[in-house]
C-alpha atoms as a PDB file:
ATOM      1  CA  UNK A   1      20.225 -17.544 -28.966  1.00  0.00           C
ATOM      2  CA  UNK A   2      19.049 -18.149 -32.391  1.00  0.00           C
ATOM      3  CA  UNK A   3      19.435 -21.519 -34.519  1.00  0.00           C
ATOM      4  CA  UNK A   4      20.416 -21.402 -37.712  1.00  0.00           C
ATOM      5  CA  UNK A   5      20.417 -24.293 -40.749  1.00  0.00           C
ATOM      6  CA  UNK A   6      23.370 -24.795 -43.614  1.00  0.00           C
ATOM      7  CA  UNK A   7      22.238 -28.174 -44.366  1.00  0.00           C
ATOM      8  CA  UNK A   8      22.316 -29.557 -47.420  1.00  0.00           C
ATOM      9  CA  UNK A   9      17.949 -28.617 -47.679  1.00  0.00           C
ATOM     10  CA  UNK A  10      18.717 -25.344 -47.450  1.00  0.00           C
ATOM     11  CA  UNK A  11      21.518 -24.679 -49.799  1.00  0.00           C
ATOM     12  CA  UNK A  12      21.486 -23.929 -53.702  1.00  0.00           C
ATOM     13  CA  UNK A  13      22.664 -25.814 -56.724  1.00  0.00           C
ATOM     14  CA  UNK A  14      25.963 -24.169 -57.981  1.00  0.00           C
ATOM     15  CA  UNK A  15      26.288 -25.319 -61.740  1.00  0.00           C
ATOM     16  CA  UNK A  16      29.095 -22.482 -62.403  1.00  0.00           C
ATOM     17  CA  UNK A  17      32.077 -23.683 -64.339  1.00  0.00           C
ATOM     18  CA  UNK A  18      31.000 -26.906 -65.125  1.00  0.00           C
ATOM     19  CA  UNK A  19      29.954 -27.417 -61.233  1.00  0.00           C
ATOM     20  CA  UNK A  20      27.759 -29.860 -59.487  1.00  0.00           C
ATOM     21  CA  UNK A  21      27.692 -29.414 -55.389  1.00  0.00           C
ATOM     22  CA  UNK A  22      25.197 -27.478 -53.106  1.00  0.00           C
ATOM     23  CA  UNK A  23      26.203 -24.226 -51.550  1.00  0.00           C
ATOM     24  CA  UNK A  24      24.887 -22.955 -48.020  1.00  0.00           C
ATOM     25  CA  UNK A  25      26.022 -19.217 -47.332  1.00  0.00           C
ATOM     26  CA  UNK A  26      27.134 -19.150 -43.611  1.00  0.00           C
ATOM     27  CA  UNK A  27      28.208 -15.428 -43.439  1.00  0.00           C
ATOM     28  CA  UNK A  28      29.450 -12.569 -45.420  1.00  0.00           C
ATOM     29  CA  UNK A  29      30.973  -9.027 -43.433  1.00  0.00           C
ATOM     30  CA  UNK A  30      32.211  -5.716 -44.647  1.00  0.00           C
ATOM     31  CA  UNK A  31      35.792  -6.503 -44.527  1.00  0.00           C
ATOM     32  CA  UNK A  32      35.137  -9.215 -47.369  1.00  0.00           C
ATOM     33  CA  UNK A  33      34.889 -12.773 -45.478  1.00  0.00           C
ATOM     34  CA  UNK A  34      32.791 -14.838 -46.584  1.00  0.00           C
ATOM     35  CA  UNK A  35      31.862 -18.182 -45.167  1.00  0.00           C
ATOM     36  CA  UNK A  36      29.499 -21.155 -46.818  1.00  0.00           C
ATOM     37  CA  UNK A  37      29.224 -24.944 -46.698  1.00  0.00           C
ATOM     38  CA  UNK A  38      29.732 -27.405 -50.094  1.00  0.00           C
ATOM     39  CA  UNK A  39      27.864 -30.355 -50.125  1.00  0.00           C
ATOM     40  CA  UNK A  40      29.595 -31.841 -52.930  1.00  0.00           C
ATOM     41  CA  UNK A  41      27.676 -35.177 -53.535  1.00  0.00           C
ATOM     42  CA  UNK A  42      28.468 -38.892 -55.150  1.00  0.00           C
ATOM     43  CA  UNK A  43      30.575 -37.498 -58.189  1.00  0.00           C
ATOM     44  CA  UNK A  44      29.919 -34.452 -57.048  1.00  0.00           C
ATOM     45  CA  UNK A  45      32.882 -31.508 -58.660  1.00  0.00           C
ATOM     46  CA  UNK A  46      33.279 -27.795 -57.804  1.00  0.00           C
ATOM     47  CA  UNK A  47      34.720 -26.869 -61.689  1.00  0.00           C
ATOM     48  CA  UNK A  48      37.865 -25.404 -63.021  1.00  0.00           C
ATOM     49  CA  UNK A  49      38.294 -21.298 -61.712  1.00  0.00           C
ATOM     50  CA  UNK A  50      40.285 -18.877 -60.866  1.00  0.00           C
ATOM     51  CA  UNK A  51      40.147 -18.259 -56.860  1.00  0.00           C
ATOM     52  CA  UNK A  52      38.138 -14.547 -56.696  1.00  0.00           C
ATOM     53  CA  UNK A  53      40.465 -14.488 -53.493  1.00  0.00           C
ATOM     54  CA  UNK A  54      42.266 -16.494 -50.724  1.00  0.00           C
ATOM     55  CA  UNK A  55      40.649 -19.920 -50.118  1.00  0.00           C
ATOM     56  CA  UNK A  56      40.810 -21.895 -47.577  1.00  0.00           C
ATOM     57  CA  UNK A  57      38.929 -25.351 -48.040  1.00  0.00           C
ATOM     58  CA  UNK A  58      38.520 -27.333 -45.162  1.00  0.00           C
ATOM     59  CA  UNK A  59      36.514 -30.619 -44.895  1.00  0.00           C
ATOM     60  CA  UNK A  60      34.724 -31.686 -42.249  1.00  0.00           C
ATOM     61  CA  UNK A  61      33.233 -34.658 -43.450  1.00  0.00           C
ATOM     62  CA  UNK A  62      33.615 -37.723 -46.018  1.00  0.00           C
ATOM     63  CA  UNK A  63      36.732 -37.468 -48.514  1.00  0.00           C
ATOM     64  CA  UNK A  64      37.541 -36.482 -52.091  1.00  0.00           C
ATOM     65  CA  UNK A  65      40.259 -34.576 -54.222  1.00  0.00           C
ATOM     66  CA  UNK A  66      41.856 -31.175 -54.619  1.00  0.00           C
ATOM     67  CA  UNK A  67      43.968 -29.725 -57.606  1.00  0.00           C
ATOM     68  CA  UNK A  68      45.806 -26.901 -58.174  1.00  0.00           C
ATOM     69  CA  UNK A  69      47.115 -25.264 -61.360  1.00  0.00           C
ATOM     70  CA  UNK A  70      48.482 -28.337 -62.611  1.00  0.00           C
ATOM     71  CA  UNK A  71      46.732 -31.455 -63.244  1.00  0.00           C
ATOM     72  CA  UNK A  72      47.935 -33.812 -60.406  1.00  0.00           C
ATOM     73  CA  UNK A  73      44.706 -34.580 -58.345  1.00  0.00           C
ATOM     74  CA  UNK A  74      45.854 -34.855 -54.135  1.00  0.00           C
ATOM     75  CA  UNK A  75      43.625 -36.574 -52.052  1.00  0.00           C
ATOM     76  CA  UNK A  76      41.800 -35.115 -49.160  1.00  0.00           C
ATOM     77  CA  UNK A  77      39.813 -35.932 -46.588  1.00  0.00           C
ATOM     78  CA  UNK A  78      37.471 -34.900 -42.790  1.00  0.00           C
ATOM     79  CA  UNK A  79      40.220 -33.359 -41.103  1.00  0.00           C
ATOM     80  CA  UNK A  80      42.226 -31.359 -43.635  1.00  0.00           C
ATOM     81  CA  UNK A  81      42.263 -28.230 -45.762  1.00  0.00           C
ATOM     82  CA  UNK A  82      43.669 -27.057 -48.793  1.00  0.00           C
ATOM     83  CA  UNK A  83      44.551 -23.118 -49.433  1.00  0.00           C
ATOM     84  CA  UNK A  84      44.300 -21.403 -52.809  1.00  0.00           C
ATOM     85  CA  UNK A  85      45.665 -17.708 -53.572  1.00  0.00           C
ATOM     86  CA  UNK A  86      44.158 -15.172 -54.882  1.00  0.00           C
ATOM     87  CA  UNK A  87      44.122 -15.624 -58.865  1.00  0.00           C
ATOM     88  CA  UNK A  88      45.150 -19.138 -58.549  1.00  0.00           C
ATOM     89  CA  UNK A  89      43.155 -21.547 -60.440  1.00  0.00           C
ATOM     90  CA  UNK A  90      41.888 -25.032 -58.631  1.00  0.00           C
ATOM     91  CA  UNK A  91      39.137 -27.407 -58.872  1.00  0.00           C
ATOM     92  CA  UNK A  92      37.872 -30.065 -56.253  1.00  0.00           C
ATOM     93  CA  UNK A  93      35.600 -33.027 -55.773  1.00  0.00           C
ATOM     94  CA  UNK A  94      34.728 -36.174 -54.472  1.00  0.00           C
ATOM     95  CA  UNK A  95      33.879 -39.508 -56.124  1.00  0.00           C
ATOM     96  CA  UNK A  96      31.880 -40.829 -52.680  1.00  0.00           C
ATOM     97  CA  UNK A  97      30.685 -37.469 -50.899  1.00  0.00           C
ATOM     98  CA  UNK A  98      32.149 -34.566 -49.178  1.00  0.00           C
ATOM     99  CA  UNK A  99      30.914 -31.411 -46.986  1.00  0.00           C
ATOM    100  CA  UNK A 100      32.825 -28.478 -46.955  1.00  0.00           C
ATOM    101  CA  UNK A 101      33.191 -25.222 -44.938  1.00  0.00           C
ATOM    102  CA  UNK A 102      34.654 -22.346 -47.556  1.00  0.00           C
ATOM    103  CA  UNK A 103      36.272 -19.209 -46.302  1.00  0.00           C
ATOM    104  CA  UNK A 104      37.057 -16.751 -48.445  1.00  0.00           C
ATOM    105  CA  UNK A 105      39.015 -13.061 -47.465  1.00  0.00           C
ATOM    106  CA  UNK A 106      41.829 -11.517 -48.415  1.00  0.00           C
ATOM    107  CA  UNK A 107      43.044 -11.443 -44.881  1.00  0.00           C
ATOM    108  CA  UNK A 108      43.305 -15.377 -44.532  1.00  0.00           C
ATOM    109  CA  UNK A 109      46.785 -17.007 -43.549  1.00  0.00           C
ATOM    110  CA  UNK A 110      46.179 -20.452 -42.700  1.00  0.00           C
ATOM    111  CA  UNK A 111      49.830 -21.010 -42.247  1.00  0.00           C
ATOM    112  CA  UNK A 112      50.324 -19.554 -38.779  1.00  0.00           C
ATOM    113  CA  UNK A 113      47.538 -21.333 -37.342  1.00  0.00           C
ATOM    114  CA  UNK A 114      46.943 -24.612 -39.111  1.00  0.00           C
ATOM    115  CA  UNK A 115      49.765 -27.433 -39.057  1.00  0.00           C
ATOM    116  CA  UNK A 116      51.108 -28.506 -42.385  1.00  0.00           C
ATOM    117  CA  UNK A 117      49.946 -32.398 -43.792  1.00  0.00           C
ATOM    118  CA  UNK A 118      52.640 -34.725 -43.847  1.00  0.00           C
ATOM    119  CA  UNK A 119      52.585 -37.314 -46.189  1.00  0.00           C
END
């Protein structure tokens, strides 16, 4: 067995797209999947883009907000995911702290697994 760290020491500043969190790569394969953890801080945002591919967004600790395409910000919090398309554009973040695990693949369909929020 081998330990391995994706805590927030270990990660990397993203400053992309107007971005201010800390990314930890988890995994990448061959198929393209590839896995990290945000540490999106105090005022902490992951900026405007356009999803590279299917994302799902799931958080596993604190709280914060999601957006699609349009401008309507929907909260979200430990617990729950959000899924962007491929091509779809989206932005996130968190006015009191949030950590993240990303997975990205084209081969992602959250919707046969994961129950649907109800408001």
């Amino acid at each position: 067995m081998k330990i391995f760290r994706f805590d927030k020491e270990v990660s990397k500043r993203i400053t992309q797209f107007d971005s201010n969190f800390w990314m930890s790569r988890i995994t990448a394969t061959e198929e393209p999947v590839h896995i990290g953890c945000m540490h999106i801080e105090v005022g902490g945002i992951v900026g405007f883009h356009q999803a590279v591919t299917d994302q799902l967004f799931l958080v596993v600790s604190g709280e914060g907000w999601v957006r699609g395409e349009d401008e309507e910000r929907i909260s979200i919090k430990a617990g729950e995911a959000a899924f962007w398309v491929d091509g779809e554009w989206h932005e996130s973040g968190s006015e009191n702290g949030m950590t993240t695990i990303v997975i990205e693949s084209t081969k992602l369909a959250p919707s046969t697994v994961l129950q649907a929020k109800q408001d």
